[in-house]
Protein backbone atom coordinates (compact mmCIF):
# COMPACT_ATOMS: atom_id res chain seq x y z
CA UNK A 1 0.00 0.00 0.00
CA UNK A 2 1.87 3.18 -1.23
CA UNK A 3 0.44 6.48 1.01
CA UNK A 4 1.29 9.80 0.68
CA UNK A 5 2.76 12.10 3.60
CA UNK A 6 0.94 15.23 4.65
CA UNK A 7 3.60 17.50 5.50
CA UNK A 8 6.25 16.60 1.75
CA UNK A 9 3.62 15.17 -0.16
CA UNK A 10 5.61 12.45 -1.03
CA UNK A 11 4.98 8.57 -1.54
CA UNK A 12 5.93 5.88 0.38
CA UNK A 13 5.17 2.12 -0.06
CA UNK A 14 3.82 -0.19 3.55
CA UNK A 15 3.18 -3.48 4.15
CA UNK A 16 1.40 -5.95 6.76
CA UNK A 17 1.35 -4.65 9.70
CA UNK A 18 3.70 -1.62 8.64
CA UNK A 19 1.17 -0.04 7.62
CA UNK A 20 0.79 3.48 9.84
CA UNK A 21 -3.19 4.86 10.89
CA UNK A 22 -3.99 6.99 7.75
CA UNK A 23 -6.92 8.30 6.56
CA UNK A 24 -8.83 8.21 3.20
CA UNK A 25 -10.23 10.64 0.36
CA UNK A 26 -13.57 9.83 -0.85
CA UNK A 27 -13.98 12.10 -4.01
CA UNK A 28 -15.21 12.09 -7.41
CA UNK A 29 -12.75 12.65 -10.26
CA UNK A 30 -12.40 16.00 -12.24
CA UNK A 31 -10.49 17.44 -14.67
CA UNK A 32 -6.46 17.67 -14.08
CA UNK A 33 -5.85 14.82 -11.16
CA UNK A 34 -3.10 15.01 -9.75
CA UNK A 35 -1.73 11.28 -10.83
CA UNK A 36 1.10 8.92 -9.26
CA UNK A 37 3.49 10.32 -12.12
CA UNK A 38 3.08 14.07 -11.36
CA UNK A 39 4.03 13.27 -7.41
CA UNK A 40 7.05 11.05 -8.91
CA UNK A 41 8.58 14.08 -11.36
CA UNK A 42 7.10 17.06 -9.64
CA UNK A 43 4.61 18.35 -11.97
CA UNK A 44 1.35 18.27 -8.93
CA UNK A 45 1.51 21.73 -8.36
CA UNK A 46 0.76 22.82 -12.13
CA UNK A 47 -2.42 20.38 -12.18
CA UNK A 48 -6.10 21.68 -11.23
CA UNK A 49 -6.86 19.14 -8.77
CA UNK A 50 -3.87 20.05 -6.80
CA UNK A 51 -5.32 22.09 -4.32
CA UNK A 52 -8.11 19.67 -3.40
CA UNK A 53 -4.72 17.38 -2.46
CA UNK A 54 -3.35 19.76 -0.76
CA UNK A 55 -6.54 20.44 0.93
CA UNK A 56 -7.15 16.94 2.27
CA UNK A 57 -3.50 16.38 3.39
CA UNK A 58 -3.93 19.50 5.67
CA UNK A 59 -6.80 18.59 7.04
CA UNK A 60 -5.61 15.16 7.74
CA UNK A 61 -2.37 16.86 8.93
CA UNK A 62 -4.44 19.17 11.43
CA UNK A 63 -6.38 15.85 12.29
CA UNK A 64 -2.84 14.40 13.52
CA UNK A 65 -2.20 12.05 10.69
CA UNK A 66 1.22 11.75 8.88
CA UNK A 67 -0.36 9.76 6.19
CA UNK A 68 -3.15 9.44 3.86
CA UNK A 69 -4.01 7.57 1.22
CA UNK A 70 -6.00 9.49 -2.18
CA UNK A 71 -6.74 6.80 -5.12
CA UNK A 72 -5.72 9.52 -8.14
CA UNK A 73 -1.98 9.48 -6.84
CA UNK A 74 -1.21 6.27 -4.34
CA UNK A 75 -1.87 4.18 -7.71
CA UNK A 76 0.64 3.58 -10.71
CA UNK A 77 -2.69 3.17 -13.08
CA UNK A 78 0.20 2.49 -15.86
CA UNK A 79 0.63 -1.16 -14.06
CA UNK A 80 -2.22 -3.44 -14.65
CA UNK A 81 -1.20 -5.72 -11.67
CA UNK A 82 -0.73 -2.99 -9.30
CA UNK A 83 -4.20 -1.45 -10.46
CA UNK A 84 -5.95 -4.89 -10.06
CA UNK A 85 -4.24 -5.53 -6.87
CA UNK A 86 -5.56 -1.78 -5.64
CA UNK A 87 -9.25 -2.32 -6.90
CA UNK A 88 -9.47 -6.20 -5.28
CA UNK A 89 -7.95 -4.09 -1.93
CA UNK A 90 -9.92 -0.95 -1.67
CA UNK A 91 -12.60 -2.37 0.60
CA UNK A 92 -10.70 -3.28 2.91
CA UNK A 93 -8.03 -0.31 2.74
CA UNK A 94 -11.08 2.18 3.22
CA UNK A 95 -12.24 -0.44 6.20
CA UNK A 96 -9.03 -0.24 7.80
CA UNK A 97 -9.19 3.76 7.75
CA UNK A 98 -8.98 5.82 10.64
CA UNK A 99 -11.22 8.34 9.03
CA UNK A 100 -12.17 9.21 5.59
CA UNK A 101 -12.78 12.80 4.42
CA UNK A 102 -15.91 13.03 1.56
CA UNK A 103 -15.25 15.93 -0.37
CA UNK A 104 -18.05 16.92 -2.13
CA UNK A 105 -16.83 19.36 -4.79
CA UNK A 106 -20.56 20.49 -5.91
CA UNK A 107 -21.52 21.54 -2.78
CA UNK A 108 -20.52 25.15 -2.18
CA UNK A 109 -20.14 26.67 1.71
CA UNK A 110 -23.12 28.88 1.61
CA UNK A 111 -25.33 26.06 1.27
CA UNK A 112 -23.40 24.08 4.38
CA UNK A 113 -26.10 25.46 6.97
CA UNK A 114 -28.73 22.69 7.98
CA UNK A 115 -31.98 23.25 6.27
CA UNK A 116 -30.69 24.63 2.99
CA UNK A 117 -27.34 22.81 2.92
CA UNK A 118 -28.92 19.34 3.76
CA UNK A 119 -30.65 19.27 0.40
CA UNK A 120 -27.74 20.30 -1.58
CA UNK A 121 -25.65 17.69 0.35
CA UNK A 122 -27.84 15.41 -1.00
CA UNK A 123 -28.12 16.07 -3.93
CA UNK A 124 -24.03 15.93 -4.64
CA UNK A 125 -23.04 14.01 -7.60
CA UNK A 126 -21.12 12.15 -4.93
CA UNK A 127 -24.20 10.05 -3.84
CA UNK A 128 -24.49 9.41 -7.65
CA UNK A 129 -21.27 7.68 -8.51
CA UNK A 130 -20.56 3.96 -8.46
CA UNK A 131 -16.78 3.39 -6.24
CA UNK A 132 -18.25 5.71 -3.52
CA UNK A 133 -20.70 3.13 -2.49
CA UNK A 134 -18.01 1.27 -1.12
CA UNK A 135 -16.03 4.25 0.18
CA UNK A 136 -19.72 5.22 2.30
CA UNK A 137 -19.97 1.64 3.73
CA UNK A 138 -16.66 0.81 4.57
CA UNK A 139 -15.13 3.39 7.00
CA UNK A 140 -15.86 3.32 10.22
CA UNK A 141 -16.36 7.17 10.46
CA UNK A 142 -16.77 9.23 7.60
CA UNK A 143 -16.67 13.43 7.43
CA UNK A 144 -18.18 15.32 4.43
CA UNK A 145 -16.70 18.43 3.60
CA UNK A 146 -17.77 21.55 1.23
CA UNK A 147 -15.55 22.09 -2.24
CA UNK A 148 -13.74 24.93 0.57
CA UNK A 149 -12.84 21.56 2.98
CA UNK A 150 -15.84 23.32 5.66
CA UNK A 151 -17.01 20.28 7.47
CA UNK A 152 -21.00 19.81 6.33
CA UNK A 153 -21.30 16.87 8.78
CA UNK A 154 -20.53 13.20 9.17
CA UNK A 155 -21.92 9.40 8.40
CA UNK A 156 -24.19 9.37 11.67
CA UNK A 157 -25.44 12.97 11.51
CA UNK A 158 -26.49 12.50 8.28
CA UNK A 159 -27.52 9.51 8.74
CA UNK A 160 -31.64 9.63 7.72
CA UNK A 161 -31.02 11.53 4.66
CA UNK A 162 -28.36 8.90 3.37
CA UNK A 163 -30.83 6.25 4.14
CA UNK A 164 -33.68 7.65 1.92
CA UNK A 165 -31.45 8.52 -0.98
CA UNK A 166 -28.93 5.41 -0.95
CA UNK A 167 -31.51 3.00 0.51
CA UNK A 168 -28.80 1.46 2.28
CA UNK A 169 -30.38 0.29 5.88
CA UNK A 170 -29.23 2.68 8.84
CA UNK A 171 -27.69 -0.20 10.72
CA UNK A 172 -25.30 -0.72 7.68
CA UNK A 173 -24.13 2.90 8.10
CA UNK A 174 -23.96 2.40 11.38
CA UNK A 175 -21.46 -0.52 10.84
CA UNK A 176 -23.48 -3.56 10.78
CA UNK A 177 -21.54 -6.32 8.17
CA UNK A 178 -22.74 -5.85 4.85
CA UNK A 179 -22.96 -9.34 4.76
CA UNK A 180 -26.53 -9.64 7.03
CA UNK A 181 -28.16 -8.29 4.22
CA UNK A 182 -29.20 -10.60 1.45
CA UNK A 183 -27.31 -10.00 -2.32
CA UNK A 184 -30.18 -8.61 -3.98
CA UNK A 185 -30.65 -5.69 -1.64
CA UNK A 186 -26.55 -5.28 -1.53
CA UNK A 187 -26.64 -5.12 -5.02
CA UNK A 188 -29.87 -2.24 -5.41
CA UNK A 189 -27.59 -0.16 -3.49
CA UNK A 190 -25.91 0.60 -7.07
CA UNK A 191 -28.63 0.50 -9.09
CA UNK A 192 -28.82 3.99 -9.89
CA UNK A 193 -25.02 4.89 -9.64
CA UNK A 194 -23.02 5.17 -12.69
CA UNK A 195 -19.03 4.72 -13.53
CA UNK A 196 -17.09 5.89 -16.35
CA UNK A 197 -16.39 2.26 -17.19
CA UNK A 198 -18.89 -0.26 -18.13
CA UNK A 199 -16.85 -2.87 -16.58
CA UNK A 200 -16.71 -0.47 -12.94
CA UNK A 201 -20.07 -1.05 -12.43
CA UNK A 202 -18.68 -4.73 -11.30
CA UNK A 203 -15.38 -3.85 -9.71
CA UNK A 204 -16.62 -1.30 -7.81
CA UNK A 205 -19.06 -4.06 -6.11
CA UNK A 206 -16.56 -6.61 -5.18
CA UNK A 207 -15.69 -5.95 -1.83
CA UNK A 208 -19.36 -6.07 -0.41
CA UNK A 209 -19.60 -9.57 -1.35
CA UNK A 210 -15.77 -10.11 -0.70
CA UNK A 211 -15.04 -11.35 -4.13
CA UNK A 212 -11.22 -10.93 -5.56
CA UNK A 213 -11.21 -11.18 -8.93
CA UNK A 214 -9.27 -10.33 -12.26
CA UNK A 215 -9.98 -7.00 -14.09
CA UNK A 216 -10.65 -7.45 -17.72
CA UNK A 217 -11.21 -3.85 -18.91
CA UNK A 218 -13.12 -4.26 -22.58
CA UNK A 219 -15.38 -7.00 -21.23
CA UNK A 220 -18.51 -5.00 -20.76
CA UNK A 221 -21.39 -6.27 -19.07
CA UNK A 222 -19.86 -9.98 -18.56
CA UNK A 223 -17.78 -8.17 -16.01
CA UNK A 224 -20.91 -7.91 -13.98
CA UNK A 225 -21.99 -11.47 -15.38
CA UNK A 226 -18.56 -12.75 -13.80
CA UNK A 227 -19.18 -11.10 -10.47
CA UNK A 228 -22.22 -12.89 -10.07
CA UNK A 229 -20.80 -16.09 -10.81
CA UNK A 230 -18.26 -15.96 -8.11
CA UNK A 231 -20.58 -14.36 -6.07
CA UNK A 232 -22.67 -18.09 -6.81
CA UNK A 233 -19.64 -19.61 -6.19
CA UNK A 234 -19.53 -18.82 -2.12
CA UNK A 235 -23.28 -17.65 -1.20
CA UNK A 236 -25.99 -20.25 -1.62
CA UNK A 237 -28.37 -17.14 -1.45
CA UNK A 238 -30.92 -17.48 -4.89
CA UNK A 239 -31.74 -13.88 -4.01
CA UNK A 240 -29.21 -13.05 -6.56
CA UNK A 241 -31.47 -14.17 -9.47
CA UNK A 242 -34.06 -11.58 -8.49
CA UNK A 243 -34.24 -8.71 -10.95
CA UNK A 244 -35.79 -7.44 -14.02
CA UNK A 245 -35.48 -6.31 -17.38
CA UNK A 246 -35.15 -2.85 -18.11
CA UNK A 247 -38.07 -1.24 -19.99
CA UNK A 248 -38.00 -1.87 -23.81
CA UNK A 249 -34.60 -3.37 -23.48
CA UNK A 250 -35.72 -7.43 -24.14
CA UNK A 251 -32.16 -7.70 -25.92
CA UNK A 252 -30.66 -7.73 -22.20
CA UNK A 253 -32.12 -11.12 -21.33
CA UNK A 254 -28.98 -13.25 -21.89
CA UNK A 255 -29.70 -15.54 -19.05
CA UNK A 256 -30.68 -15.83 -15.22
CA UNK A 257 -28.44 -13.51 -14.67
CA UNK A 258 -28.46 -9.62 -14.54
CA UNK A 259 -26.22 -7.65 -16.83
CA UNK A 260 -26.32 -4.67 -14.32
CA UNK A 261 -27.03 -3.53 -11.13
CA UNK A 262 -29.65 -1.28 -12.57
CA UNK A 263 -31.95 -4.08 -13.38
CA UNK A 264 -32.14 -4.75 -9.56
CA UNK A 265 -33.61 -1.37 -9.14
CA UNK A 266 -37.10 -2.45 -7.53
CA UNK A 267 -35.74 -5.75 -5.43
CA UNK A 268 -34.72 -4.51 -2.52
CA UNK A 269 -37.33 -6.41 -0.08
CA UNK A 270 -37.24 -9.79 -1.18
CA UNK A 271 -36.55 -11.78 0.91
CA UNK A 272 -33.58 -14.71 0.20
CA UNK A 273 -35.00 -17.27 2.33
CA UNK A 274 -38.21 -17.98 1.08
CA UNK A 275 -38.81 -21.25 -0.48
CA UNK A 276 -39.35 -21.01 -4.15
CA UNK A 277 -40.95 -24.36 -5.55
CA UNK A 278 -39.66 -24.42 -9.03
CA UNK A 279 -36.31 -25.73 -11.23
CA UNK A 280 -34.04 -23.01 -11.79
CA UNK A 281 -31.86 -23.95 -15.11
CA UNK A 282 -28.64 -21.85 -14.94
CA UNK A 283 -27.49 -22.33 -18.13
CA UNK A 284 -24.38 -19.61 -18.08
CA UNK A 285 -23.20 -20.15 -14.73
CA UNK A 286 -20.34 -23.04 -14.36
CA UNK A 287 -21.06 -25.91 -11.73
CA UNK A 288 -24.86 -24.66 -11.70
CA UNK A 289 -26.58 -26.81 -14.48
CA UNK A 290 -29.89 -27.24 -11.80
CA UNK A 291 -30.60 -26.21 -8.84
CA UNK A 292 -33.37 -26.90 -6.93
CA UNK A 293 -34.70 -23.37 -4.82
């Protein structure tokens, strides 16, 4: 795990249980990231998204932490294996956070007042984006923060409004295991996110059902086809093959499977563990030729 220190803004690579207390950025990506090159030849400072690094290292600085750890620049996205080995890790890296710091670039500090500002908070693209579902569930404590780094609130403040408008359960945000809820209702949590990537949609789903698994950028859809399978492979929960077609899209039905999250929109209540009295053929999923629910 490579993180980068507060005070030099420089990289350094941990391991096991070398690994200092950090904390996170939670962010969406903009124009001009500051990337793991421009740290390594010293070119940060003439990128735009400079000052939001420099923003969340002083905060985390002021916070007492030497280290943190922000995805655009603790990555070498020119290495494949070091990518896939970051993406299969994130869950857990934002887990093992001491804190992570939501900057929410769209929402501006006039609007940071409750009342008025809790709308706009929820209405940041933030809420909208695929990889920060993970980055919301996974820390232990999270702090959102205005595009000025004014602290809005936090994860349990906030915590009715990101209930209605994630519909992930409170107890979830409150740290329950992700794992007491069944996979369809893990997986309507990002139905209506989006990622740049077709193939995201997948990876950025993996560590709620603890799946490691190779990234195959051009794949498409089968990336979310794959997910399921492995998912198959270690759940015997048939809640999985609970979704629907999206309007006027019949082309989509490929098999039992769904070929995105979106087409678990309206599943979240059903409920894994009732019997089903019916042969399920699962034609596209290895090992699962029948299977009796």
């Amino acid at each position: 795990m490579r993180l980068l220190d507060t005070s030099s803004y420089t990289l350094t690579e941990f391991a096991g249980e070398d690994i200092p207390p950090y904390a996170i950025l939670s962010h969406t990506w903009g124009e001009g990231e500051v990337l793991f090159h421009d740290i390594q030849n010293g070119t940060a400072q003439s990128k735009q998204g400079f000052g939001k690094l420099v923003g969340c290292c002083q905060k985390a600085f002021e916070d007492g932490f030497k280290w943190v750890w922000i995805d655009t620049c603790c990555i070498d996205k020119t290495s494949s294996a070091e990518l896939s080995e970051a993406i299969n890790s994130m869950y857990q890296w934002h887990k093992d956070s001491i804190i992570c710091y939501a900057y929410l670039e769209d929402v501006t500090d006039v609007l940071r007042t409750p009342g008025a500002g809790s709308n706009h908070f929820t209405e940041s693209r933030w809420f909208t984006r695929g990889w920060t579902l993970q980055e919301l569930i996974a820390p232990r404590t999270v702090e959102f923060y205005t595009s000025n780094w004014l602290e809005i609130g936090t994860k349990r403040s906030f915590i009715v409004q990101i209930e209605i408008i994630t519909g992930i359960p409170a107890r979830i945000l409150h740290g329950e295991e992700v794992s007491t809820c069944n996979v369809a209702q893990r997986m309507s949590w990002a139905s209506e996110r989006q990622t740049t990537r077709r193939e995201d949609m997948a990876y950025c789903l993996m560590g709620l059902f603890q799946i490691n698994m190779p990234l195959l950028y051009g794949e498409g859809d089968e990336a979310f086809v794959r997910l399921q399978e492995q998912i198959l492979k270690q759940e015997e929960d048939y809640s999985i093959f609970a979704w629907t077609l999206q309007e006027n899209r019949p082309q989509d039905l490929t098999g039992c499977l769904a070929s995105s999250p979106y087409q678990t929109k309206h599943v979240a209540d059903v409920d894994a563990t009732r019997p089903v009295k019916r042969i399920l053929r699962q034609p596209d999923v290895p090992g699962y030729e029948k299977q009796e629910l």
